[in-house]
N, C-alpha and C. Protein backbone atom coordinates (compact mmCIF):
# COMPACT_ATOMS: atom_id res chain seq x y z
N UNK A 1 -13.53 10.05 -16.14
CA UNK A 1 -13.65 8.82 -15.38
C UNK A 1 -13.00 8.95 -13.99
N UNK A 2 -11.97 9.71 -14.20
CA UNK A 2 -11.27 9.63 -12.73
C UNK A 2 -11.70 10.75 -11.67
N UNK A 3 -12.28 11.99 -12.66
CA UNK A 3 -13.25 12.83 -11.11
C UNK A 3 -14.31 11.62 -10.99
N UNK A 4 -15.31 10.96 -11.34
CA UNK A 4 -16.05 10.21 -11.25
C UNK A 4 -15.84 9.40 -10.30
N UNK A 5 -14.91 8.52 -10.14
CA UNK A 5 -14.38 7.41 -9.54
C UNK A 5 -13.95 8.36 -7.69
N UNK A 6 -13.22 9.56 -8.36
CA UNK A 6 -12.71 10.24 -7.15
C UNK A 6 -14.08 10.65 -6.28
N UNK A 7 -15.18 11.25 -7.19
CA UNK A 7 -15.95 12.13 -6.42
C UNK A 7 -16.87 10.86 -5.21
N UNK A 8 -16.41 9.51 -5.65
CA UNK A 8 -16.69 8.25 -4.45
C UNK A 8 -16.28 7.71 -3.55
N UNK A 9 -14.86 7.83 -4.18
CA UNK A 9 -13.45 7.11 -3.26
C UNK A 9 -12.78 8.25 -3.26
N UNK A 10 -12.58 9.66 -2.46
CA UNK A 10 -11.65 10.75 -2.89
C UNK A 10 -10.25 10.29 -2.14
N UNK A 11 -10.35 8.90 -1.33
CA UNK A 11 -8.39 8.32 -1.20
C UNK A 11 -7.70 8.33 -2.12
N UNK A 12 -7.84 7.88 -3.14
CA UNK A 12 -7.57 7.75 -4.86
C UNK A 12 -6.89 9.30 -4.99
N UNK A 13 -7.33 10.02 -4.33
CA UNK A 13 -6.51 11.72 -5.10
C UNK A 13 -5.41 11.63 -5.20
N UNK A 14 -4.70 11.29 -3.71
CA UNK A 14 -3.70 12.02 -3.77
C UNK A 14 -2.53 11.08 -3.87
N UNK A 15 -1.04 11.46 -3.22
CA UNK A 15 -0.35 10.49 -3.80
C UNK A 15 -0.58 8.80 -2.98
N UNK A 16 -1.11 9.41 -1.16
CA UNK A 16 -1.58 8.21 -0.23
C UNK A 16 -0.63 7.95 0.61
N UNK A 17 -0.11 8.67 1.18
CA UNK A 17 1.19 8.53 1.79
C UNK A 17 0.27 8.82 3.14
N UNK A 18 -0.94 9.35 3.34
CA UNK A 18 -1.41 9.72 4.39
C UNK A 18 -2.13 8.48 4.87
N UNK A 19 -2.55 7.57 3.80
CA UNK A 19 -3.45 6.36 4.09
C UNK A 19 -2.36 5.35 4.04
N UNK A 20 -1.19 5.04 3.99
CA UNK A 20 0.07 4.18 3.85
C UNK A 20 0.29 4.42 5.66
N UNK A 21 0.60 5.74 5.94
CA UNK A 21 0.70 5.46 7.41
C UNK A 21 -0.28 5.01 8.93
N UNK A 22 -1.56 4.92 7.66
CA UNK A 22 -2.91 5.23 8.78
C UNK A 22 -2.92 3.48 8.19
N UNK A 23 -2.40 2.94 7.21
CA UNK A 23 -2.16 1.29 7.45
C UNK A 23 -1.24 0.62 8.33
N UNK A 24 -0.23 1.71 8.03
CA UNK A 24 1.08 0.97 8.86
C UNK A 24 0.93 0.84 10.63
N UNK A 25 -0.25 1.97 10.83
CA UNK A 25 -0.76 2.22 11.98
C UNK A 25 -1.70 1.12 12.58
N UNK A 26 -2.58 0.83 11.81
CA UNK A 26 -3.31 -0.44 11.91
C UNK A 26 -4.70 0.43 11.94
N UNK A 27 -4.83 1.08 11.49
CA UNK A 27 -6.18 1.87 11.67
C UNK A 27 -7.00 1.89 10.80
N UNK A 28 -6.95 0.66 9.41
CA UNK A 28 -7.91 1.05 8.44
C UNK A 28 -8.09 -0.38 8.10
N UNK A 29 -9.38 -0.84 7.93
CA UNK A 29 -10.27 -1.89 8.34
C UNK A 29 -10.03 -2.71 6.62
N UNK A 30 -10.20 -4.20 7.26
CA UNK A 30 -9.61 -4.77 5.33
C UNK A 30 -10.87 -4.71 4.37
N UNK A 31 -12.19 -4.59 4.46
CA UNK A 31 -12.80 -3.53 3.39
C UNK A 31 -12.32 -2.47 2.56
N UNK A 32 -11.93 -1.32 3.50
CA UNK A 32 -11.30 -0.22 2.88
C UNK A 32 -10.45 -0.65 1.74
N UNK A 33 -9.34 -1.30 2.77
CA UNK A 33 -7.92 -1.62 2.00
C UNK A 33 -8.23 -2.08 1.04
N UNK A 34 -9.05 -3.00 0.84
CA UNK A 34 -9.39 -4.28 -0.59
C UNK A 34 -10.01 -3.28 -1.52
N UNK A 35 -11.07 -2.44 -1.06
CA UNK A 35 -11.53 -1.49 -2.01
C UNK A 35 -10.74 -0.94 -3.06
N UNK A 36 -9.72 0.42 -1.79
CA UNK A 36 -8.72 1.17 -1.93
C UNK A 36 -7.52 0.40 -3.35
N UNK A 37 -7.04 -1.02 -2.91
CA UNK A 37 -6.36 -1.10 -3.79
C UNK A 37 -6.88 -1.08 -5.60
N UNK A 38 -8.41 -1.99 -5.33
CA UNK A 38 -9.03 -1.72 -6.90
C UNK A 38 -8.93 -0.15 -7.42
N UNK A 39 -9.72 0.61 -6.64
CA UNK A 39 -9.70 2.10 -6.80
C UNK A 39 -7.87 2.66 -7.21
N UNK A 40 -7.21 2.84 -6.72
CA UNK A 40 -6.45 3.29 -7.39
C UNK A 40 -6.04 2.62 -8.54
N UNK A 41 -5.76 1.24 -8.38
CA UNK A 41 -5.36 0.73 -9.56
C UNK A 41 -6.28 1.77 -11.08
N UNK A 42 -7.58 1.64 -10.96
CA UNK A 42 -8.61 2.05 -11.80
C UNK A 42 -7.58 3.67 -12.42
N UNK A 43 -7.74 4.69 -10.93
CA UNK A 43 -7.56 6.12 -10.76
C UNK A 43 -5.92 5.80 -11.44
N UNK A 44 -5.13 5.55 -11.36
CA UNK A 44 -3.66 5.39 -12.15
C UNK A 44 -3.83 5.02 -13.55
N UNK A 45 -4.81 4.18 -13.90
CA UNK A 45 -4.76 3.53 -15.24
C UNK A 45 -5.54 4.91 -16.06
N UNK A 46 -6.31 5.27 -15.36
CA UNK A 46 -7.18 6.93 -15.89
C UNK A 46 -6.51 7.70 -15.84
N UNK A 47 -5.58 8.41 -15.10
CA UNK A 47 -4.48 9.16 -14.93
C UNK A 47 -3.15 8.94 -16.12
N UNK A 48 -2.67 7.88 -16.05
CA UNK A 48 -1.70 7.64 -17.15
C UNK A 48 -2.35 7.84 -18.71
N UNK A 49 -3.15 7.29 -18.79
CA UNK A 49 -3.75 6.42 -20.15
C UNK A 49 -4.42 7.84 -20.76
N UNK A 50 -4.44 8.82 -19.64
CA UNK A 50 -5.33 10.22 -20.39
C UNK A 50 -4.53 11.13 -20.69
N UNK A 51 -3.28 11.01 -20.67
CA UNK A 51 -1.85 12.20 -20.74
C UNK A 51 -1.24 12.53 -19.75
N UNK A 52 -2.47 12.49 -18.83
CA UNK A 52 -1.90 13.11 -17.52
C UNK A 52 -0.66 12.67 -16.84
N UNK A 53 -0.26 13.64 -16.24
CA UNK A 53 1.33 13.67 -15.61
C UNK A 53 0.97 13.02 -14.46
N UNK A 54 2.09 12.15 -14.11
CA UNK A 54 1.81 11.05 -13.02
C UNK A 54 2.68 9.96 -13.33
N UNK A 55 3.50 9.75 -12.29
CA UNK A 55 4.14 8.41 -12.11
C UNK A 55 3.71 6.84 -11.42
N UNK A 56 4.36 5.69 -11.44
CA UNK A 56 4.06 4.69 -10.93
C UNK A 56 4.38 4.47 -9.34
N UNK A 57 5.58 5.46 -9.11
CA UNK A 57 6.61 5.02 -7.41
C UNK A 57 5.05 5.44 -6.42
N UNK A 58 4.60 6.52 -6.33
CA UNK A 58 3.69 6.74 -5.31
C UNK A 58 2.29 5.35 -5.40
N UNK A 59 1.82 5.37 -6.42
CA UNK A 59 0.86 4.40 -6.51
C UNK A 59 1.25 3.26 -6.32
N UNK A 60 2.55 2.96 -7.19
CA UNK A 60 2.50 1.45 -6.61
C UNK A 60 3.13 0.84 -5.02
N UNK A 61 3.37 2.51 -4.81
CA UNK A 61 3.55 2.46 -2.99
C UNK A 61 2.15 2.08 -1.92
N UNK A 62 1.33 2.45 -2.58
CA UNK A 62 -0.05 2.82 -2.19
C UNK A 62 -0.74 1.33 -2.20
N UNK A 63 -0.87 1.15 -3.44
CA UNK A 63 -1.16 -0.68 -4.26
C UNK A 63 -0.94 -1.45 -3.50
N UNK A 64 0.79 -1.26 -3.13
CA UNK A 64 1.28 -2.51 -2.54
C UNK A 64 0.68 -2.41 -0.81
N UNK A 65 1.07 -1.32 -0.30
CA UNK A 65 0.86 -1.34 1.05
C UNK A 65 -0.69 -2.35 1.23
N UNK A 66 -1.89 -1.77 1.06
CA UNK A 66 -3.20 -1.69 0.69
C UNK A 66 -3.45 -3.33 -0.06
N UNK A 67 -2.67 -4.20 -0.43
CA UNK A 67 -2.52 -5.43 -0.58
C UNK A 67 -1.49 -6.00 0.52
N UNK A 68 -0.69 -5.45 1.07
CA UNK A 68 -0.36 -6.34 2.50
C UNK A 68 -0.86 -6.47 3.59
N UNK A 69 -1.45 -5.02 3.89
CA UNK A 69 -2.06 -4.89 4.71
C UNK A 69 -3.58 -5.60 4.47
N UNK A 70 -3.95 -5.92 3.82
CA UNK A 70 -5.56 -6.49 3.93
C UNK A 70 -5.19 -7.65 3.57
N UNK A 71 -3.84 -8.61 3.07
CA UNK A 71 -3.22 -10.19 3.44
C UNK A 71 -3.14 -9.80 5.18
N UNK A 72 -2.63 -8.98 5.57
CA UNK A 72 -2.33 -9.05 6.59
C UNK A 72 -3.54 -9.24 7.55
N UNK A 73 -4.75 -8.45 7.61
CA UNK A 73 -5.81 -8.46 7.94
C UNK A 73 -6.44 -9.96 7.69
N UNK A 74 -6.59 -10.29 6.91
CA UNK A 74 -6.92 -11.68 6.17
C UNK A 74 -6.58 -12.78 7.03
N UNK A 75 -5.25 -12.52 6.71
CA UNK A 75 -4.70 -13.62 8.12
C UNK A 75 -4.56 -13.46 9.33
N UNK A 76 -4.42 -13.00 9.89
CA UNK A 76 -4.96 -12.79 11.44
C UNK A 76 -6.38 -13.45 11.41
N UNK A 77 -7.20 -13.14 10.67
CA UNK A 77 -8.78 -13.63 11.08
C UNK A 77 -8.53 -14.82 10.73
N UNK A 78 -7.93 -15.81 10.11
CA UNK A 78 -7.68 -17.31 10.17
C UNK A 78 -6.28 -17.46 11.26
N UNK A 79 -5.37 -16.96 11.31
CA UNK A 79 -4.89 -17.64 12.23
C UNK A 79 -3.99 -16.30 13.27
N UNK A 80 -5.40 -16.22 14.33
CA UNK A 80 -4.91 -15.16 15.13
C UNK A 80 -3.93 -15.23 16.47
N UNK A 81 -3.49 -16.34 16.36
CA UNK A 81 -2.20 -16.58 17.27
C UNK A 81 -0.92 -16.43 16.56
N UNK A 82 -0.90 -16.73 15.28
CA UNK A 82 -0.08 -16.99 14.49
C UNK A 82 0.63 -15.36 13.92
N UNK A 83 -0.26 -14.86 13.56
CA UNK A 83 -0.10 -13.48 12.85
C UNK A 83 -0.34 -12.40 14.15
N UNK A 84 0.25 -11.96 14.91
CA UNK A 84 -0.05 -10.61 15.95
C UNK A 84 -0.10 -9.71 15.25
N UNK A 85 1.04 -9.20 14.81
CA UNK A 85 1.24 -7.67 13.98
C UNK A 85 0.22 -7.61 12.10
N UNK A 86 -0.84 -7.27 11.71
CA UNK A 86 -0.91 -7.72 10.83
C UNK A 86 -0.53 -6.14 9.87
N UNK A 87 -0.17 -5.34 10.84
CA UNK A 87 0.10 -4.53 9.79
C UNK A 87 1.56 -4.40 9.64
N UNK A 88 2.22 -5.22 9.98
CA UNK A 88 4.01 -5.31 9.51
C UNK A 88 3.65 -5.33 7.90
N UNK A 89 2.81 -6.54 7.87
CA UNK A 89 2.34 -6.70 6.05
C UNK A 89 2.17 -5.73 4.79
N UNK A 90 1.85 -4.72 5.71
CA UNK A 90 1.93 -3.45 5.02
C UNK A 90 2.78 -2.55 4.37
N UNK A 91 4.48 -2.96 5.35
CA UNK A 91 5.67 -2.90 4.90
C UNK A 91 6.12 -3.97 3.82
N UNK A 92 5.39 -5.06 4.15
CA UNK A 92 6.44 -6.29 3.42
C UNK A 92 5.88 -6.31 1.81
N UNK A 93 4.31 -5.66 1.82
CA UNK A 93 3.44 -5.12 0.61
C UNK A 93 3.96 -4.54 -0.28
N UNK A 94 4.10 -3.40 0.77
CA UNK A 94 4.80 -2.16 -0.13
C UNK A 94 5.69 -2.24 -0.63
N UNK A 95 7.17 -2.70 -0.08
CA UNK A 95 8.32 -3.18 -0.40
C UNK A 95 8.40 -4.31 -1.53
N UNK A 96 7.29 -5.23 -1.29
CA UNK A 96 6.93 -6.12 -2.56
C UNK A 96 6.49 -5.88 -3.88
N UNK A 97 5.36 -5.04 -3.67
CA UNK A 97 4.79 -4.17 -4.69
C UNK A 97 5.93 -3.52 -5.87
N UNK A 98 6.51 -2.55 -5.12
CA UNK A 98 7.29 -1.73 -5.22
C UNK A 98 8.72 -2.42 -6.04
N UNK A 99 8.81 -3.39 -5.60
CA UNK A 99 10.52 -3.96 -6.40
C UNK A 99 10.06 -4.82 -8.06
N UNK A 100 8.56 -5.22 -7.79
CA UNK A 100 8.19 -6.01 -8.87
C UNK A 100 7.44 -5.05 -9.75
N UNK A 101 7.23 -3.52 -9.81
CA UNK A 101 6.86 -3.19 -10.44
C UNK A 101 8.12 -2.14 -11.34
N UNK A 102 8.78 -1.89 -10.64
CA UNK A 102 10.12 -1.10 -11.12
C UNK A 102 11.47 -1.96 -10.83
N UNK A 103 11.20 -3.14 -10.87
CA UNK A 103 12.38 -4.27 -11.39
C UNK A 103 13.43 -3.90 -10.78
N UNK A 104 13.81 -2.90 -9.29
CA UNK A 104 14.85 -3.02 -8.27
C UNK A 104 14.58 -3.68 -7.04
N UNK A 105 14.75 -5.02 -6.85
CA UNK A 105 14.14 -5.99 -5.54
C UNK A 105 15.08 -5.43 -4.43
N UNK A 106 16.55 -4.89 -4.63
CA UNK A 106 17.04 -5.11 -3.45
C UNK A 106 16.98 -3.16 -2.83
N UNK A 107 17.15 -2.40 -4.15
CA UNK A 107 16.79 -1.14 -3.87
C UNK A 107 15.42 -0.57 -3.30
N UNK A 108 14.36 -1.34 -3.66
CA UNK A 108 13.42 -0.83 -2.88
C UNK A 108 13.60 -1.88 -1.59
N UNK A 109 13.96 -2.76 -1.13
CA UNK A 109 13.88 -3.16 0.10
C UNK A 109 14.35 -1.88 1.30
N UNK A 110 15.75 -1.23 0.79
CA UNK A 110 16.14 -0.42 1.04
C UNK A 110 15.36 0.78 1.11
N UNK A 111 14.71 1.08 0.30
CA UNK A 111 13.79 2.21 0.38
C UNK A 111 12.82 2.39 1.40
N UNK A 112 11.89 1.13 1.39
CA UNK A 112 10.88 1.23 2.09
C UNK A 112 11.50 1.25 3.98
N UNK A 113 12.87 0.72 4.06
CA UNK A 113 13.35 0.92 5.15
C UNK A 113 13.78 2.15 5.52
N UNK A 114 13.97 2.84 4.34
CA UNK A 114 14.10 4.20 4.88
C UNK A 114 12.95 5.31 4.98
N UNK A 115 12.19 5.09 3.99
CA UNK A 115 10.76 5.32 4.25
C UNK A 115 10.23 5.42 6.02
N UNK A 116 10.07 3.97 6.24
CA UNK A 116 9.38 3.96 7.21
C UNK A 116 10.48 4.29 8.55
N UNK A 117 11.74 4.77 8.38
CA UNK A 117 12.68 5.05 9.52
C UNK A 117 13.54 3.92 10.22
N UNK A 118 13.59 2.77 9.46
CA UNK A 118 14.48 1.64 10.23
C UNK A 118 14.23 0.51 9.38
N UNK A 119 14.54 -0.53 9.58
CA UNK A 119 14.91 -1.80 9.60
C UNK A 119 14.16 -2.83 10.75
N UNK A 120 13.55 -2.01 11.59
CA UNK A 120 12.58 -2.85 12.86
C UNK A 120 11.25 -2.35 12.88
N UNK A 121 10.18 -3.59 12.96
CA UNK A 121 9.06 -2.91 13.13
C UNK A 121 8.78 -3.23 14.26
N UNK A 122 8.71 -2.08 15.44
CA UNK A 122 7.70 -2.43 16.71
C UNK A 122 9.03 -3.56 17.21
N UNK A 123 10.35 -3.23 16.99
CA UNK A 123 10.99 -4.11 17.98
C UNK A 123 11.62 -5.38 17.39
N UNK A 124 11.18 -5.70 16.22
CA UNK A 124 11.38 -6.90 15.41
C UNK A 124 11.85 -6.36 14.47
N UNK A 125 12.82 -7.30 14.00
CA UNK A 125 13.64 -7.11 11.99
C UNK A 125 12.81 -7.29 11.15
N UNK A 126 12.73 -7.14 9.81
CA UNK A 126 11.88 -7.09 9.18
C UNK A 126 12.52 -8.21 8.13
């Protein structure tokens, strides 16, 4: 199921750390993202559920980003004065994602700040 799924969506391979920064960048359109997040969800549940070796931290890094970022996208197109940056969301995703799926809220806040190199995005606190 999961070459299947891959040989359509091959983002799903890997861990996505390459498509996490090409969100954080603002470079990937909220189609993708909305896709992207079903697709892995799918590609993780095939991956775990078949023996295969594989953890939750990368995917649900991936998940989350890929759901902020396409809220983020989302809103801007309703309120585009309101929302400038819509890919900050992408951090606040990931970081969200990430604490509610491995039950440390204040350790991954921390993480994803070190992840992405700071505590400011583009000049602003997060």
């Amino acid at each position: 199921m999961l070459g299947i799924l891959s040989f359509f969506i091959p983002e799903v391979l890997s861990g996505g750390y390459k498509w996490i920064q090409s969100a954080i960048d603002g470079e990937l359109l909220f189609g993708l993202m909305a896709t992207l997040v079903f697709a892995k969800i799918a590609a993780t549940s095939f991956t775990i559920s078949s023996g295969g070796s594989g953890g939750v931290f990368a995917p649900s890094l991936f998940i989350g980003s890929m759901i902020g970022g396409s809220f983020g996208l989302l809103c801007q197109q309703f309120f585009p004065h309101i929302i400038t940056e819509p890919a900050a969301f992408v951090l606040v995703g990931m970081g969200g994602f990430f604490a509610g799926v491995a039950k440390v809220p204040i350790a991954a806040l921390i993480m994803v700040a070190e992840m992405t190199g700071g505590y400011y995005y583009r000049g602003h606190a997060l």
